[in-house]
PDB file of N, CA and C in Angstrom:
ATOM      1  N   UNK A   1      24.830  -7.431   0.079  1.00  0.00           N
ATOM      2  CA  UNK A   1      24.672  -5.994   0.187  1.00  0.00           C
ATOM      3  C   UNK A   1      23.411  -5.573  -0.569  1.00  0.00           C
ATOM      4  N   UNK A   2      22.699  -4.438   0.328  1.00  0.00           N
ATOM      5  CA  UNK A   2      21.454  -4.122  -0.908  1.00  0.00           C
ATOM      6  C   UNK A   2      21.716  -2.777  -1.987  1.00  0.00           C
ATOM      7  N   UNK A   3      21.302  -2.885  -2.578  1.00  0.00           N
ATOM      8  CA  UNK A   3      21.488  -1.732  -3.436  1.00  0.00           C
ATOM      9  C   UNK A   3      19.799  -0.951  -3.298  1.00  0.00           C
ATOM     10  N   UNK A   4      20.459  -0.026  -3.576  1.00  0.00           N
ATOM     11  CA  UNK A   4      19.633   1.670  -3.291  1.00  0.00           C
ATOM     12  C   UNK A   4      19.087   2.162  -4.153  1.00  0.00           C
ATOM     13  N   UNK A   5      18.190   2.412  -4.081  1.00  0.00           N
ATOM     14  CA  UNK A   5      17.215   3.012  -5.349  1.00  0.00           C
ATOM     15  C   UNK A   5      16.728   4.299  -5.317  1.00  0.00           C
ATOM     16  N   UNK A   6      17.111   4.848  -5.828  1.00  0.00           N
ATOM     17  CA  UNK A   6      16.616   6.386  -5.293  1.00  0.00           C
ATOM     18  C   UNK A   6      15.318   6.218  -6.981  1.00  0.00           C
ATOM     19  N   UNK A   7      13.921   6.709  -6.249  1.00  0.00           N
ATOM     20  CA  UNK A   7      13.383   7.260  -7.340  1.00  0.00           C
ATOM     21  C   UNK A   7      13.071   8.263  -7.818  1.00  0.00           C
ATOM     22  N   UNK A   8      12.262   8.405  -8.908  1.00  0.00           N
ATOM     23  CA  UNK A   8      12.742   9.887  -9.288  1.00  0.00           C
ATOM     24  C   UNK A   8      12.177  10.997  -8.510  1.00  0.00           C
ATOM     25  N   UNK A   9      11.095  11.130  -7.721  1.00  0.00           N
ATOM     26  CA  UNK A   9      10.220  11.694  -6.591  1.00  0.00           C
ATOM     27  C   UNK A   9      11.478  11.784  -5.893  1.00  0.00           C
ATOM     28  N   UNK A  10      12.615  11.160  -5.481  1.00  0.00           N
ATOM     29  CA  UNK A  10      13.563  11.728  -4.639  1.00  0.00           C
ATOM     30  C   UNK A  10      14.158  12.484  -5.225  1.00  0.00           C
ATOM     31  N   UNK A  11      14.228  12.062  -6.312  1.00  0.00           N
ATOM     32  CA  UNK A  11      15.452  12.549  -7.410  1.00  0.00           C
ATOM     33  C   UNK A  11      15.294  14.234  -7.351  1.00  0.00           C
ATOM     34  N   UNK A  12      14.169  14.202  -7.678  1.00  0.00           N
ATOM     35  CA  UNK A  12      13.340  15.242  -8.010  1.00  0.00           C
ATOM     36  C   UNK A  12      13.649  16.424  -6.583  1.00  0.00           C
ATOM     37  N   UNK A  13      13.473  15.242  -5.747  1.00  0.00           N
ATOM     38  CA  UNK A  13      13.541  16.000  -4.593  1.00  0.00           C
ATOM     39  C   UNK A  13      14.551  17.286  -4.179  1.00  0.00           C
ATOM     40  N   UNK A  14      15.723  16.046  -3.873  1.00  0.00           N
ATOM     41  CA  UNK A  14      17.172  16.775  -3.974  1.00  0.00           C
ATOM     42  C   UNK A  14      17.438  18.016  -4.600  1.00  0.00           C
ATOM     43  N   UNK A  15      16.797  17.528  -6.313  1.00  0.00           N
ATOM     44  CA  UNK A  15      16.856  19.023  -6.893  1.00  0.00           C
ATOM     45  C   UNK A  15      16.445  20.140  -6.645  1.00  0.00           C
ATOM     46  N   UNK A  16      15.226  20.004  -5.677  1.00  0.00           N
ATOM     47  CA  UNK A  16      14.592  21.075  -5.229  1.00  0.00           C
ATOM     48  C   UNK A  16      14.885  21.966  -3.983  1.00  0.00           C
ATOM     49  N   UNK A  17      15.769  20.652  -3.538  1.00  0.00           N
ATOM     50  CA  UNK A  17      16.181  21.355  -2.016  1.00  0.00           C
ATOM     51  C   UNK A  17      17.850  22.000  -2.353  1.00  0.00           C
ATOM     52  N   UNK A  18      18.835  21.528  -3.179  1.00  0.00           N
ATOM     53  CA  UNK A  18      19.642  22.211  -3.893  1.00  0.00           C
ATOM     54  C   UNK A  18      19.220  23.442  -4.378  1.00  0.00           C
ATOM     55  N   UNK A  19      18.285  23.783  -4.918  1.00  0.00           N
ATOM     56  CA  UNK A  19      17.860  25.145  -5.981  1.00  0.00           C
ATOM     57  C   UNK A  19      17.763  25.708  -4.859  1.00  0.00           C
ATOM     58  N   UNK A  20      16.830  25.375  -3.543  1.00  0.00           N
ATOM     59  CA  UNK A  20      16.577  26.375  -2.690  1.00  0.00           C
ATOM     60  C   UNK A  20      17.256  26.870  -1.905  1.00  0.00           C
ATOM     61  N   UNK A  21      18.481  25.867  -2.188  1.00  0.00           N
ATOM     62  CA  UNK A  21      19.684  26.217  -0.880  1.00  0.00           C
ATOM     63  C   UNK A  21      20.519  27.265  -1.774  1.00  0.00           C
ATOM     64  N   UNK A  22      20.877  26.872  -2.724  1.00  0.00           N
ATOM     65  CA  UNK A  22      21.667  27.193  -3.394  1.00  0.00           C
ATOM     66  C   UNK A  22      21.071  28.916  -3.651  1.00  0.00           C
ATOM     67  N   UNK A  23      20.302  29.324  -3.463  1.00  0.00           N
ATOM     68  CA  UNK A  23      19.623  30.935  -3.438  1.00  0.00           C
ATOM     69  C   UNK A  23      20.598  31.548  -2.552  1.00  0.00           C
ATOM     70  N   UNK A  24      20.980  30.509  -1.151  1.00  0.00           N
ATOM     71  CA  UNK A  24      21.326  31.733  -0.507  1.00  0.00           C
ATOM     72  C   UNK A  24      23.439  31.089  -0.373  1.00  0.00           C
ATOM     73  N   UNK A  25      23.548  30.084  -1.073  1.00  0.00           N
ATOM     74  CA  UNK A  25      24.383  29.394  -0.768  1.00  0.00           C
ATOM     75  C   UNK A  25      24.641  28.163  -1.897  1.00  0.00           C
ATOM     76  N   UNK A  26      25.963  28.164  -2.942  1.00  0.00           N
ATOM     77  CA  UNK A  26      25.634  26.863  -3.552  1.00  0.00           C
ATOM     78  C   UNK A  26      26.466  25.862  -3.048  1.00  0.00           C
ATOM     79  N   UNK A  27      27.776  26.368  -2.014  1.00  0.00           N
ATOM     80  CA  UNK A  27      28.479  25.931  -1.590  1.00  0.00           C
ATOM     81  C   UNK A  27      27.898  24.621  -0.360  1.00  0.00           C
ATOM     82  N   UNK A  28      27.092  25.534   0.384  1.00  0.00           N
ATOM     83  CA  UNK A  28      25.786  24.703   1.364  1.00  0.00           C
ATOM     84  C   UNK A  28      24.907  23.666   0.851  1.00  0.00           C
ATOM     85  N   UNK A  29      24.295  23.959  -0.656  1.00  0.00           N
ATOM     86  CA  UNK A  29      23.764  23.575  -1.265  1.00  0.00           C
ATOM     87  C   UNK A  29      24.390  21.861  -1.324  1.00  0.00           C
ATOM     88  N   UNK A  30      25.507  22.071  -2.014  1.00  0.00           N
ATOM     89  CA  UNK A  30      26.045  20.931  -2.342  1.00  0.00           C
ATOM     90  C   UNK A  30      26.033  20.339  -1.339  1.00  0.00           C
ATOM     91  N   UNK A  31      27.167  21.025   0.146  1.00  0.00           N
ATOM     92  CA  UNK A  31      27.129  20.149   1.097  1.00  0.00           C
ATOM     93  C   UNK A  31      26.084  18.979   1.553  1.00  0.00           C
ATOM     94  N   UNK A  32      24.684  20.049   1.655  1.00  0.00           N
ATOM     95  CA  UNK A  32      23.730  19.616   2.245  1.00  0.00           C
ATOM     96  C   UNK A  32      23.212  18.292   1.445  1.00  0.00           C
ATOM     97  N   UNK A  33      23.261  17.877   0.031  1.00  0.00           N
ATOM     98  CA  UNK A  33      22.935  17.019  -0.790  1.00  0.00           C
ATOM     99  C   UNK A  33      23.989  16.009  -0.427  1.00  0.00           C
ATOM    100  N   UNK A  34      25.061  16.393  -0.508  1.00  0.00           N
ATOM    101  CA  UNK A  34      26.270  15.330  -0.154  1.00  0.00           C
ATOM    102  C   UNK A  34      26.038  14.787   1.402  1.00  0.00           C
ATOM    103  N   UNK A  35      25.227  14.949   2.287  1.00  0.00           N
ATOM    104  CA  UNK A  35      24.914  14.667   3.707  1.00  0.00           C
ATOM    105  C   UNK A  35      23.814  13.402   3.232  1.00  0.00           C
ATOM    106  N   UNK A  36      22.855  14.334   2.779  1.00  0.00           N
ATOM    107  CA  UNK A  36      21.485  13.704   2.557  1.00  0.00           C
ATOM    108  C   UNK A  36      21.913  11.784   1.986  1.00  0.00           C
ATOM    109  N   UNK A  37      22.680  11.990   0.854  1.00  0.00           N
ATOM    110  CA  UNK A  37      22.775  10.808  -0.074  1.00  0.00           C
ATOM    111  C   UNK A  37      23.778  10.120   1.124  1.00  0.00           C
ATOM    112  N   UNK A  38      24.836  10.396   1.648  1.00  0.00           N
ATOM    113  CA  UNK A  38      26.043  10.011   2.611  1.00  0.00           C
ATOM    114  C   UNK A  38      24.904   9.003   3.362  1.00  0.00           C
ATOM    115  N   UNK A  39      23.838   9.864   4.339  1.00  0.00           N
ATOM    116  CA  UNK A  39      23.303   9.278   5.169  1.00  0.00           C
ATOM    117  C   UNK A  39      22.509   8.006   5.138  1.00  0.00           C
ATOM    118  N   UNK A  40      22.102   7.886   3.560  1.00  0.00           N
ATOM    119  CA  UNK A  40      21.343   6.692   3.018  1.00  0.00           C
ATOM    120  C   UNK A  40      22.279   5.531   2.601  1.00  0.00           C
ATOM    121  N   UNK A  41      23.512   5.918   2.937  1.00  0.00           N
ATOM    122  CA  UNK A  41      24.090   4.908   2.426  1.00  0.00           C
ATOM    123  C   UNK A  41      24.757   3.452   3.548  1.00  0.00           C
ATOM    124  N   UNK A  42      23.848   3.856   4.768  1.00  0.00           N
ATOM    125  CA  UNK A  42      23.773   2.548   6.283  1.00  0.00           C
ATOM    126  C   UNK A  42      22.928   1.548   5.455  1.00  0.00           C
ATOM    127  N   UNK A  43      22.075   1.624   4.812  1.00  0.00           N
ATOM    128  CA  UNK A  43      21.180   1.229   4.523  1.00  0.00           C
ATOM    129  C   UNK A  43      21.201  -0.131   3.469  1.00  0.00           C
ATOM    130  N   UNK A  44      22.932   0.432   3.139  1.00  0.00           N
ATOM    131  CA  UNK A  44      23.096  -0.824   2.144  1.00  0.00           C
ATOM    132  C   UNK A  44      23.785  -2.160   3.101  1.00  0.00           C
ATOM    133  N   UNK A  45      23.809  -1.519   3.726  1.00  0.00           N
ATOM    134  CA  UNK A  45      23.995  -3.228   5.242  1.00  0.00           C
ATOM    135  C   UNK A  45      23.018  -3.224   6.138  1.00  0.00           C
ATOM    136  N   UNK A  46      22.409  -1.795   6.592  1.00  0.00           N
ATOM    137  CA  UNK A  46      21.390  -2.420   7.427  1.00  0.00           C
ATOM    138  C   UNK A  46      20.027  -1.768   7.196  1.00  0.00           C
ATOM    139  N   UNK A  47      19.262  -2.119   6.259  1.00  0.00           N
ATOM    140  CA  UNK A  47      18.098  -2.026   5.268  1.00  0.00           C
ATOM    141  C   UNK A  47      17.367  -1.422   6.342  1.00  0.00           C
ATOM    142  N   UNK A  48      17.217  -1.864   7.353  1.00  0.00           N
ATOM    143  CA  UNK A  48      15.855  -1.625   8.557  1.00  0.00           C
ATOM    144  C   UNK A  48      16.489  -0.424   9.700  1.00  0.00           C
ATOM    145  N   UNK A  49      17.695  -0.075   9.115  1.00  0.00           N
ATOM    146  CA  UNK A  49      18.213   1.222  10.517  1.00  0.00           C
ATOM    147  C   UNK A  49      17.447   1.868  10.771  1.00  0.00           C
ATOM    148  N   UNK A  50      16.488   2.526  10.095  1.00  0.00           N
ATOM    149  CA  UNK A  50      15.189   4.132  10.003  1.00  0.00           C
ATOM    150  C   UNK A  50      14.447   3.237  10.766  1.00  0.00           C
ATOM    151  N   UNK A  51      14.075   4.415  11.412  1.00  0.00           N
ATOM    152  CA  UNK A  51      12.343   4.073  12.316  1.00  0.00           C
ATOM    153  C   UNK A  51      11.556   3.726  11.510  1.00  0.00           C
ATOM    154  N   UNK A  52      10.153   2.621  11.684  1.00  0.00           N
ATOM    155  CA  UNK A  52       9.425   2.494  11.001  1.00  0.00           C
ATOM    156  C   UNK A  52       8.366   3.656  11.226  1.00  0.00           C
ATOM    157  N   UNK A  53       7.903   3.876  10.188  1.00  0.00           N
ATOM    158  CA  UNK A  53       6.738   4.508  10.381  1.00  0.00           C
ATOM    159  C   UNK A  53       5.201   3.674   9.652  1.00  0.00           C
ATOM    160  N   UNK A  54       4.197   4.499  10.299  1.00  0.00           N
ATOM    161  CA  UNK A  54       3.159   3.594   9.059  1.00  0.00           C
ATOM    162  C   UNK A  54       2.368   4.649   8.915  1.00  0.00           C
ATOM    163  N   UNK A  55       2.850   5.327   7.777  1.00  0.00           N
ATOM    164  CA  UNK A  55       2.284   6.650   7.084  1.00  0.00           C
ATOM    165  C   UNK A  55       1.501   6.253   5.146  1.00  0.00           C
ATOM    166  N   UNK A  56       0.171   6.489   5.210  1.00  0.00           N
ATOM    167  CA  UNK A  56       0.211   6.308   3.758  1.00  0.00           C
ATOM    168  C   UNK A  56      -0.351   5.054   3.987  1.00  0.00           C
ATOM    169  N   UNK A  57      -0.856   4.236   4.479  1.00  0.00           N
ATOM    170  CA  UNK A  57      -1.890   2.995   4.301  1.00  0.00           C
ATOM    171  C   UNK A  57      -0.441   1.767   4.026  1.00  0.00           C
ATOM    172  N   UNK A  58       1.277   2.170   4.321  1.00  0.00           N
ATOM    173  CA  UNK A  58       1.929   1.230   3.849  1.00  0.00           C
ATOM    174  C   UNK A  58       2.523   1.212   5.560  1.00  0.00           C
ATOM    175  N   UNK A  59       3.218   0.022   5.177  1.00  0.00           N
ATOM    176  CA  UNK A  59       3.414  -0.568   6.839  1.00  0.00           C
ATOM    177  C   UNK A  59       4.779  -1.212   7.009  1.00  0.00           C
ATOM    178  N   UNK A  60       5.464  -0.750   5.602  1.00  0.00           N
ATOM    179  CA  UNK A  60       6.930  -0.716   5.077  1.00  0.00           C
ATOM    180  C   UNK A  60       7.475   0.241   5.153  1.00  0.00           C
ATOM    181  N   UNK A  61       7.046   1.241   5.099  1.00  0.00           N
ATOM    182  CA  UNK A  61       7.968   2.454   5.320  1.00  0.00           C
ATOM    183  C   UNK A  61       8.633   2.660   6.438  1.00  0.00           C
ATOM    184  N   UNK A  62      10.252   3.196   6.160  1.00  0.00           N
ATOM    185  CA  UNK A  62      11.341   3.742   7.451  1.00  0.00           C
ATOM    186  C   UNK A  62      11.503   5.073   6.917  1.00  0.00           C
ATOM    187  N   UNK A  63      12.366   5.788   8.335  1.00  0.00           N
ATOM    188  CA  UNK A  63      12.451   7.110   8.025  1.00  0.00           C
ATOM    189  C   UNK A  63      13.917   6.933   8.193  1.00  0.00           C
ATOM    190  N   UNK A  64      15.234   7.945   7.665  1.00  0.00           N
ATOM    191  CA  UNK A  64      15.937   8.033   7.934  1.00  0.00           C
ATOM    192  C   UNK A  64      16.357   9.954   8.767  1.00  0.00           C
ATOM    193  N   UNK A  65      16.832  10.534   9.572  1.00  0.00           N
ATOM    194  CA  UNK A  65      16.902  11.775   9.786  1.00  0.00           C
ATOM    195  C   UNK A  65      18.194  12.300   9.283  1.00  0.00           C
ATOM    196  N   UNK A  66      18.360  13.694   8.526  1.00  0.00           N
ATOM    197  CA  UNK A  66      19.390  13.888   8.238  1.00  0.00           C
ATOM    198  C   UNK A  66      19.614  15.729   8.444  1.00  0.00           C
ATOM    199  N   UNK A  67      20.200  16.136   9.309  1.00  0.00           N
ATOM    200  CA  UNK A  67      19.663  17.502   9.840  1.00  0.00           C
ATOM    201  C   UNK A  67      18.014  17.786  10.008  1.00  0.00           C
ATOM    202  N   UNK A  68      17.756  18.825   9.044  1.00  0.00           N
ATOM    203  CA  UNK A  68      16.377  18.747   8.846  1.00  0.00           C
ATOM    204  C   UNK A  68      15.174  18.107   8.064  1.00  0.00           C
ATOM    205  N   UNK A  69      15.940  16.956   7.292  1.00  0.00           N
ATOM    206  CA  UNK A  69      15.710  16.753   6.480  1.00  0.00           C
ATOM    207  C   UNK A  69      15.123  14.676   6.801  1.00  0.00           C
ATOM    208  N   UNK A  70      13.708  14.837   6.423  1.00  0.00           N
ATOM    209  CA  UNK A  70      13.418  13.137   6.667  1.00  0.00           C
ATOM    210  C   UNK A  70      13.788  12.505   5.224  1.00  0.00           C
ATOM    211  N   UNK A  71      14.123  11.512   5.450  1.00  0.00           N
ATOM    212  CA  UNK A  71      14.414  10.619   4.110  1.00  0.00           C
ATOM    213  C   UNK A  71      13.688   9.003   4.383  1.00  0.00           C
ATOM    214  N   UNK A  72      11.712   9.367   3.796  1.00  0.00           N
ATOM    215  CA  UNK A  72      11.667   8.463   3.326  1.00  0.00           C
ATOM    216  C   UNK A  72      11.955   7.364   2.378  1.00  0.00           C
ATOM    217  N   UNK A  73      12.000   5.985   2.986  1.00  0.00           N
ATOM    218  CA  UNK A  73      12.082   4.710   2.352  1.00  0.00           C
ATOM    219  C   UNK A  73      11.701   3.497   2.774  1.00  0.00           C
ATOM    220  N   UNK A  74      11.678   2.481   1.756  1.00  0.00           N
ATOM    221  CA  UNK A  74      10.702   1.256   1.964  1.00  0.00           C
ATOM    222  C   UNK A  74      11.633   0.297   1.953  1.00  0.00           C
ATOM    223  N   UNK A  75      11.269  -0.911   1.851  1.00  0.00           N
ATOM    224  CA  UNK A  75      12.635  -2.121   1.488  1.00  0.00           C
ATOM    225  C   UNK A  75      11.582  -2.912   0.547  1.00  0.00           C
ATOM    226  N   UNK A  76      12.371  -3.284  -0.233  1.00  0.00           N
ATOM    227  CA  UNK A  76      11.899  -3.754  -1.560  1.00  0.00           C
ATOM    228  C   UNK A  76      12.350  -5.075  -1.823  1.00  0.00           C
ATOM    229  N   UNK A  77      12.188  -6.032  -1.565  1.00  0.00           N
ATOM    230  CA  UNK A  77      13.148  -7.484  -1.072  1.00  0.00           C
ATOM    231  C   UNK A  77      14.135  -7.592  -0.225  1.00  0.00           C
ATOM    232  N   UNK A  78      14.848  -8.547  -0.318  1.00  0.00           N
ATOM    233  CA  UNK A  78      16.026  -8.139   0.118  1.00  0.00           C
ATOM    234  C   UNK A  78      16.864  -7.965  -0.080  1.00  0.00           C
ATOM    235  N   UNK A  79      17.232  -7.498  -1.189  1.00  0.00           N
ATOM    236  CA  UNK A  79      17.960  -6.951  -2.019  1.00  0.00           C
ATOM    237  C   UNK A  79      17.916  -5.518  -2.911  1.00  0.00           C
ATOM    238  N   UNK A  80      16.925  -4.764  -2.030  1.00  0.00           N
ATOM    239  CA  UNK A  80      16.640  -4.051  -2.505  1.00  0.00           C
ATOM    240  C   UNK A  80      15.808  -2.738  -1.780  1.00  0.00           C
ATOM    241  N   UNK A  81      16.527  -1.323  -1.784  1.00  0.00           N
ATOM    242  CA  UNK A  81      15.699  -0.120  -0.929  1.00  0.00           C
ATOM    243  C   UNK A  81      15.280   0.939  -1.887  1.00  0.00           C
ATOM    244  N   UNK A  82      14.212   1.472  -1.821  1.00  0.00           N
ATOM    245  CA  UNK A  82      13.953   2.139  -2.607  1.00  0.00           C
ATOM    246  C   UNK A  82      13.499   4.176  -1.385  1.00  0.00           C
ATOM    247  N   UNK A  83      14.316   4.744  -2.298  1.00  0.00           N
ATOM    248  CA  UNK A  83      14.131   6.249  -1.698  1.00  0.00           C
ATOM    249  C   UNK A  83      12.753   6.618  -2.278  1.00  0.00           C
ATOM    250  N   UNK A  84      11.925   6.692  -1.064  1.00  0.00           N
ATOM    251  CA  UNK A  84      10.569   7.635  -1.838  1.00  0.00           C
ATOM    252  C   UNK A  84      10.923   8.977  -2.043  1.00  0.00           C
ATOM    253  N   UNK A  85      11.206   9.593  -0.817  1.00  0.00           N
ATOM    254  CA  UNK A  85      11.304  11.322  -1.127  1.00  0.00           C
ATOM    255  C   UNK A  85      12.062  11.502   0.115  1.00  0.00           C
ATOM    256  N   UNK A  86      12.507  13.195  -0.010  1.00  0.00           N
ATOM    257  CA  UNK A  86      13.286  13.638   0.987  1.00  0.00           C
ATOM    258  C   UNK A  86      12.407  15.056   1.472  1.00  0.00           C
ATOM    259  N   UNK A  87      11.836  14.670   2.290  1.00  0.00           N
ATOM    260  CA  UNK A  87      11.395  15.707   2.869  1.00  0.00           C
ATOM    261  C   UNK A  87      11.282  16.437   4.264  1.00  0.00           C
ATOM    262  N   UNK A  88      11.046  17.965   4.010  1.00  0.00           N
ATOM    263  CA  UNK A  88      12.316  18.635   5.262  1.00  0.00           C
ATOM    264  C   UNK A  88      10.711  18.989   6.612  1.00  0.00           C
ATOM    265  N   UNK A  89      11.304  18.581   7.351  1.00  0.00           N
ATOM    266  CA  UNK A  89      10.504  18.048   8.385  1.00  0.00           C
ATOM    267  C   UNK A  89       9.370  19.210   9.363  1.00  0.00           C
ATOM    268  N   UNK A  90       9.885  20.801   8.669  1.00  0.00           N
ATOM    269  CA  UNK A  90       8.911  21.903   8.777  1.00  0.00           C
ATOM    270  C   UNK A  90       7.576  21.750   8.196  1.00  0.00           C
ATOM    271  N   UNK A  91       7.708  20.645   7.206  1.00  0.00           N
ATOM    272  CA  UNK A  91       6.674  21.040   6.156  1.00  0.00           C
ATOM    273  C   UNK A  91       5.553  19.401   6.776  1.00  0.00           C
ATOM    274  N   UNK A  92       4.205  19.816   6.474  1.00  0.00           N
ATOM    275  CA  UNK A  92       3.465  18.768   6.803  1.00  0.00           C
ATOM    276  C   UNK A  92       3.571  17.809   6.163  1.00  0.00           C
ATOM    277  N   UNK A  93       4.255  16.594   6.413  1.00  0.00           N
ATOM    278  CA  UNK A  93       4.328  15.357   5.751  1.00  0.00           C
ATOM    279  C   UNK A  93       2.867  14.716   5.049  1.00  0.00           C
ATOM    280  N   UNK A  94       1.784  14.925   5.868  1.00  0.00           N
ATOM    281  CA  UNK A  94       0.660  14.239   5.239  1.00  0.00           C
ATOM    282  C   UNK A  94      -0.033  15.055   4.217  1.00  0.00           C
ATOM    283  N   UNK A  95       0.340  15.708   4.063  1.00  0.00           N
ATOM    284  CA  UNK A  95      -0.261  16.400   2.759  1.00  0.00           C
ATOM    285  C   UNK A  95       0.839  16.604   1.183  1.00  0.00           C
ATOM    286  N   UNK A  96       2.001  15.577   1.541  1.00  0.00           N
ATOM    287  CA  UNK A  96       2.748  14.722   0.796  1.00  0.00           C
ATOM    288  C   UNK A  96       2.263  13.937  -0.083  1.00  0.00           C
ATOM    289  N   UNK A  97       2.142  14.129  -1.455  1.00  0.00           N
ATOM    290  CA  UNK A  97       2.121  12.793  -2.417  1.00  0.00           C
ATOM    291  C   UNK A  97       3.130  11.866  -2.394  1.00  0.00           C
ATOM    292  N   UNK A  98       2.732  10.624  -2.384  1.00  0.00           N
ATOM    293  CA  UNK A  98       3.989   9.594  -2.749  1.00  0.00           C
ATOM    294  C   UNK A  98       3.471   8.838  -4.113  1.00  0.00           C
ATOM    295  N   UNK A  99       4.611   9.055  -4.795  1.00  0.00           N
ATOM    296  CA  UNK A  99       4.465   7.956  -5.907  1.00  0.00           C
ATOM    297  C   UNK A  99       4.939   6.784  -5.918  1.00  0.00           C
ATOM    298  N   UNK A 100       4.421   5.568  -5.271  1.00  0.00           N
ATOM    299  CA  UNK A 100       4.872   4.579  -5.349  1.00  0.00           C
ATOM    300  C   UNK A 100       4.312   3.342  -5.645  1.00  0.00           C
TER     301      UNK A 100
END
């Protein structure tokens, strides 16, 4: 089984999309976080489910979709996935920092 790495750029993430939900809704809020993390969790049997993409000069990256919401990630051995960020798919992805 692989284990999941969320880093803190996701971490970070979540929090941000919670605060914003949570303005109009904290009840949604939560939900919507409890979807997001739910949905990453195929990943610990099948590492490669997300589309690849090749965004960012890397040629590892998958996407996962979760409502509106993309959830980049990479695979990190094989034993290992790491969450770059969660980001909501209105917004221009390439003008995205990744810290990785």
């Amino acid at each position: 089984m692989v284990r999941v790495n969320w880093t803190d750029q996701a971490v970070n993430d979540l929090k941000e999309i919670a605060e914003y939900i949570s303005k109009d809704s904290k009840r949604y809020a939560k939900i919507q976080i409890q979807r997001i993390r739910q949905r990453t969790h195929i990943l610990k049997q099948y590492q490669l489910a997300g589309q690849k993409l090749e965004i960012f000069g890397e040629l590892n990256i998958r996407q996962l979709v979760e409502g509106s919401y993309i959830i980049l990630y990479r695979t990190k051995e094989d034993t290992q996935v790491d969450i770059l960020t969660v980001h909501h798919s209105a917004r221009d992805l390439n003008r995205r920092t990744l810290l990785f």
